[in-house]
Protein backbone atom coordinates (compact mmCIF):
# COMPACT_ATOMS: atom_id res chain seq x y z
CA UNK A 1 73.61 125.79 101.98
CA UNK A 2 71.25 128.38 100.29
CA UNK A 3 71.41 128.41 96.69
CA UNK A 4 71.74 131.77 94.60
CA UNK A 5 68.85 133.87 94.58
CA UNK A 6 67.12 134.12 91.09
CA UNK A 7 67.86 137.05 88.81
CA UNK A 8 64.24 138.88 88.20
CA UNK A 9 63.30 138.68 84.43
CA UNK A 10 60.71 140.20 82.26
CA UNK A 11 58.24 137.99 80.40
CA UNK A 12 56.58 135.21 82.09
CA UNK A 13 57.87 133.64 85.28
CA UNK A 14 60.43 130.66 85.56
CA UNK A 15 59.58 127.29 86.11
CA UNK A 16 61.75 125.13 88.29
CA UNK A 17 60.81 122.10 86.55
CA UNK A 18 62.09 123.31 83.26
CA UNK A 19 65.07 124.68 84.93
CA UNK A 20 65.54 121.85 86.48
CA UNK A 21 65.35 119.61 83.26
CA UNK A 22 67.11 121.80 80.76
CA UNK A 23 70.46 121.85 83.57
CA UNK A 24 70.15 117.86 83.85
CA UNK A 25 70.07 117.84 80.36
CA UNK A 26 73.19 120.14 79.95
CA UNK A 27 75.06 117.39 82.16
CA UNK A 28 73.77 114.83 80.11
CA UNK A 29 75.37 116.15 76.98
CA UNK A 30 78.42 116.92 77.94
CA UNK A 31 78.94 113.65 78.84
CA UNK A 32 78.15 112.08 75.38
CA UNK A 33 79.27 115.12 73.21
CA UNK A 34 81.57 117.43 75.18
CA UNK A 35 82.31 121.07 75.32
CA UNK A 36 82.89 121.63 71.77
CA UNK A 37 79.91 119.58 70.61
CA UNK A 38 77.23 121.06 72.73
CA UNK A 39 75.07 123.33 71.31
CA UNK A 40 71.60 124.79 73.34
CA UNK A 41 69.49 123.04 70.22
CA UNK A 42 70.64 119.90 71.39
CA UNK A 43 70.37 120.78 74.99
CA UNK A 44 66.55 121.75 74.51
CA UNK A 45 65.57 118.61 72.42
CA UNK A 46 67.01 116.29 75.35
CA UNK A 47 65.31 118.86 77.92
CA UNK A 48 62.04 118.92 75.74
CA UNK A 49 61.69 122.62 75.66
CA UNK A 50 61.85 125.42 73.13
CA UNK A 51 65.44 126.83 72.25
CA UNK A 52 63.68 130.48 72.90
CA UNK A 53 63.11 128.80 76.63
CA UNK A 54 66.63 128.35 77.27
CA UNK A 55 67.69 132.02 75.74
CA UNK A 56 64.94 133.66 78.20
CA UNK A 57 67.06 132.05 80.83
CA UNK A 58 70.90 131.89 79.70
CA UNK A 59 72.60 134.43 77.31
CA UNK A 60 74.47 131.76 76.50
CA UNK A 61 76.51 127.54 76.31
CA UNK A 62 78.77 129.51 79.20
CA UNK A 63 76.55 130.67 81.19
CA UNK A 64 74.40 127.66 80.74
CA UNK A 65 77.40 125.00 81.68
CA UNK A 66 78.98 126.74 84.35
CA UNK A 67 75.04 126.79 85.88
CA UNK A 68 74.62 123.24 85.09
CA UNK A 69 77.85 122.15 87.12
CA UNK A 70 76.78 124.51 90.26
CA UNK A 71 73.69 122.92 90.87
CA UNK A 72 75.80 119.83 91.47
CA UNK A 73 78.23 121.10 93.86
CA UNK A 74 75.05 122.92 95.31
CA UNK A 75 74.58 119.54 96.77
CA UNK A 76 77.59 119.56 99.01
CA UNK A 77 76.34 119.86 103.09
CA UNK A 78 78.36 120.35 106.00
CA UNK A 79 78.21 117.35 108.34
CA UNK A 80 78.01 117.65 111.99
CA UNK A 81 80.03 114.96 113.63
CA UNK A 82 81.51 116.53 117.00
CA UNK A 83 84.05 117.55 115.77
CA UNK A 84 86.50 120.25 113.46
CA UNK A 85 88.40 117.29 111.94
CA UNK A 86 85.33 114.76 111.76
CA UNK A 87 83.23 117.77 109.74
CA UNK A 88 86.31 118.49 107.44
CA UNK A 89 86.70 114.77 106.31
CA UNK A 90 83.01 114.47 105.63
CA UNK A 91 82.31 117.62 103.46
CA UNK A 92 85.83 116.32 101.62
CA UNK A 93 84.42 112.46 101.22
CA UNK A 94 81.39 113.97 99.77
CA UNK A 95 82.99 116.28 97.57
CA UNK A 96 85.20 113.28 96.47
CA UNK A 97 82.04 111.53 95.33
CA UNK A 98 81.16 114.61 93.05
CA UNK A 99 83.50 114.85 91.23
CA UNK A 100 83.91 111.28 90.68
CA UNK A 101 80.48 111.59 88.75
CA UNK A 102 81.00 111.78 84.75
CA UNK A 103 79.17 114.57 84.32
CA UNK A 104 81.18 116.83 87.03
CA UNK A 105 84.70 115.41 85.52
CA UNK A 106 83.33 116.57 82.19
CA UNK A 107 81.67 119.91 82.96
CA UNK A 108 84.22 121.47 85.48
CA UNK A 109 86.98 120.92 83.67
CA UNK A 110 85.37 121.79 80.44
CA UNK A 111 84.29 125.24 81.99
CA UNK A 112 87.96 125.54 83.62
CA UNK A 113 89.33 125.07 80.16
CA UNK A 114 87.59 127.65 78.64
CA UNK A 115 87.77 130.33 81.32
CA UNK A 116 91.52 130.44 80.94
CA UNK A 117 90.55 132.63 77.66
CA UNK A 118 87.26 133.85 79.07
CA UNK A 119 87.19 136.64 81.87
CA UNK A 120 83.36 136.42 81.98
CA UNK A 121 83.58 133.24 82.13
CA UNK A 122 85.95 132.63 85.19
CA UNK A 123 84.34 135.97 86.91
CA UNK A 124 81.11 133.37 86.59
CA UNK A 125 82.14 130.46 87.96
CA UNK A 126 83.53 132.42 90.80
CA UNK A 127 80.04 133.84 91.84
CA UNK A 128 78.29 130.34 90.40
CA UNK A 129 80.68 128.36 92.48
CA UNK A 130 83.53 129.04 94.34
CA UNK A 131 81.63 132.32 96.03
CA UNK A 132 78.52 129.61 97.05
CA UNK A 133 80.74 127.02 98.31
CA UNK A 134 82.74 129.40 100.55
CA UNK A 135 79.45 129.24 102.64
CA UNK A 136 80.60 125.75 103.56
CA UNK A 137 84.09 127.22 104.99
CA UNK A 138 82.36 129.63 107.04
CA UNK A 139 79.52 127.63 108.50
CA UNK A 140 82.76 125.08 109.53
CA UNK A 141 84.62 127.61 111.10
CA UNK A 142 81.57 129.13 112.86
CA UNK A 143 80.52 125.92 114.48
CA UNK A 144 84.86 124.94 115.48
CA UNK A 145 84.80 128.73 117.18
CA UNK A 146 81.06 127.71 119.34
CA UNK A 147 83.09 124.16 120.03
CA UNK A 148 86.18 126.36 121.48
CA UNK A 149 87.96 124.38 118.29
CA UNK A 150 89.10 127.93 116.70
CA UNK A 151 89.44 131.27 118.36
CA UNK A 152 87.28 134.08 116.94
CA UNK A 153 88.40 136.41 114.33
CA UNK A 154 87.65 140.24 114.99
CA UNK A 155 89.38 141.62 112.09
CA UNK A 156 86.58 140.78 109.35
CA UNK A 157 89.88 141.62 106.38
CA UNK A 158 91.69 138.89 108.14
CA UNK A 159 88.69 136.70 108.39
CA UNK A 160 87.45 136.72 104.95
CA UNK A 161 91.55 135.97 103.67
CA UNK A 162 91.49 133.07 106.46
CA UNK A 163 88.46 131.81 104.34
CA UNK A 164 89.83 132.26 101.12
CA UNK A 165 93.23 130.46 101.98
CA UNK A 166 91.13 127.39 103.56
CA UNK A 167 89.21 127.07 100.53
CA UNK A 168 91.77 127.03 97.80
CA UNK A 169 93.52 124.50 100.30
CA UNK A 170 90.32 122.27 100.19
CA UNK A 171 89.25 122.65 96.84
CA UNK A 172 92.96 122.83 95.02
CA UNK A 173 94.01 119.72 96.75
CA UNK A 174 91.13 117.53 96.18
CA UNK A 175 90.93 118.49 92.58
CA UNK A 176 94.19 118.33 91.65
CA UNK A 177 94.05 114.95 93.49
CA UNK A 178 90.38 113.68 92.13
CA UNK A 179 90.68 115.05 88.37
CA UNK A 180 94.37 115.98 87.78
CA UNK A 181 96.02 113.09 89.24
CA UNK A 182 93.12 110.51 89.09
CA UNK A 183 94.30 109.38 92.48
CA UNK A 184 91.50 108.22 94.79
CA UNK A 185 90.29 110.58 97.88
CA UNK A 186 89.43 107.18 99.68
CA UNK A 187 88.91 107.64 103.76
CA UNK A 188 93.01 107.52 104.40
CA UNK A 189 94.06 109.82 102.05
CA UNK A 190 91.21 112.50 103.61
CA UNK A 191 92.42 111.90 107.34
CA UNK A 192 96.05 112.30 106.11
CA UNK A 193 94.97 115.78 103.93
CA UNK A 194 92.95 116.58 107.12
CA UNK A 195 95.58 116.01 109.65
CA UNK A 196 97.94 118.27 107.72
CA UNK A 197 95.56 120.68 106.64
CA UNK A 198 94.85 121.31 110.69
CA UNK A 199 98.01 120.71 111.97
CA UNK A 200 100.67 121.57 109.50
CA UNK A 201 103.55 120.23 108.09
CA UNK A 202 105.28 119.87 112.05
CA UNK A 203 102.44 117.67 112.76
CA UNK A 204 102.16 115.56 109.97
CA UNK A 205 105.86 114.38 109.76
CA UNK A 206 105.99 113.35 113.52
CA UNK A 207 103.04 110.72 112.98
């Protein structure tokens, strides 16, 4: 999945490497000090750049978290196994193992906590996140409709709800399952979701 194109600055240009360290280093301390305790000094000492570095590049700790968390889920990549069913349980397995890592668990909900009195901040991790990882949704349902898995969608309203639904499906459930419940999304409980989430209720209660 591409990642988000880089907003054009003045001054001089960016350096991936510094990016790159300054949003591992943002993981890192939220980890040991939290949302509350993080402040972009601290972030820059651990990144071992200037403070001014990080305010040429973020406005702001918001801006700068919610960045920090999307480069992890940035990593997610749909698998091709032969299947609709075989591709959903992989992306969900590896999404699993994301946000099983401490410094996802700490800087998603962190940045969900906060964006329930931020608009900016929830309008960002839409675009950040959810918006990026929709990709995945509709590079599954392309390949299903090429396998003769899924019809085709003509009514591109319709299509882009049908993509919205099956990602708040995906992502609410394994969330809420991962991080709200602390339950595990081990290999069972993916080929159960999976079996429902395809099949439906009907389906699920006859097996």
């Amino acid at each position: 999945m591409q990642s988000r194109p880089a907003v054009t600055r003045p001054g001089r240009p960016r350096s991936a490497a510094a990016d790159a360290a300054i949003l591992a280093a943002t993981r890192e301390a939220l980890v040991e000090l939290g949302w509350s305790k993080l402040t972009l000094g601290d972030v820059a000492t651990r990144a071992g750049v200037a403070k001014t570095t990080l305010y040429r590049r973020w406005s702001g700790k918001n801006e700068l978290v919610v960045d920090a968390v999307a480069e992890l889920f940035d990593e997610l990549r749909l698998p091709d196994r032969g299947t609709l069913a075989a591709d959903i349980e992989g992306v969900v397995l590896q999404f699993a193992a994301i946000l099983a890592r401490p410094e996802a668990k700490s800087g998603l909900m962190a940045v969900v906590a906060e964006s329930t009195r931020d608009d900016a901040l929830r309008q960002r991790i839409r675009e950040s996140i959810v918006n990026r990882q929709k990709g995945l949704v509709l590079e599954g349902r392309s390949r299903a409709q090429a396998r003769g898995e899924l019809p085709p969608e003509s009514d591109p309203s319709e299509s882009a709800r049908t993509v919205d639904l099956i990602f708040d499906v995906i992502a609410g459930a394994v969330v809420h399952r991962a991080l709200v419940s602390a339950e595990p999304v081990d290999a069972d409980w993916v080929t159960a979701f999976t079996r429902l989430l395809l099949h439906g209720l009907t389906a699920a209660a006859t097996t």
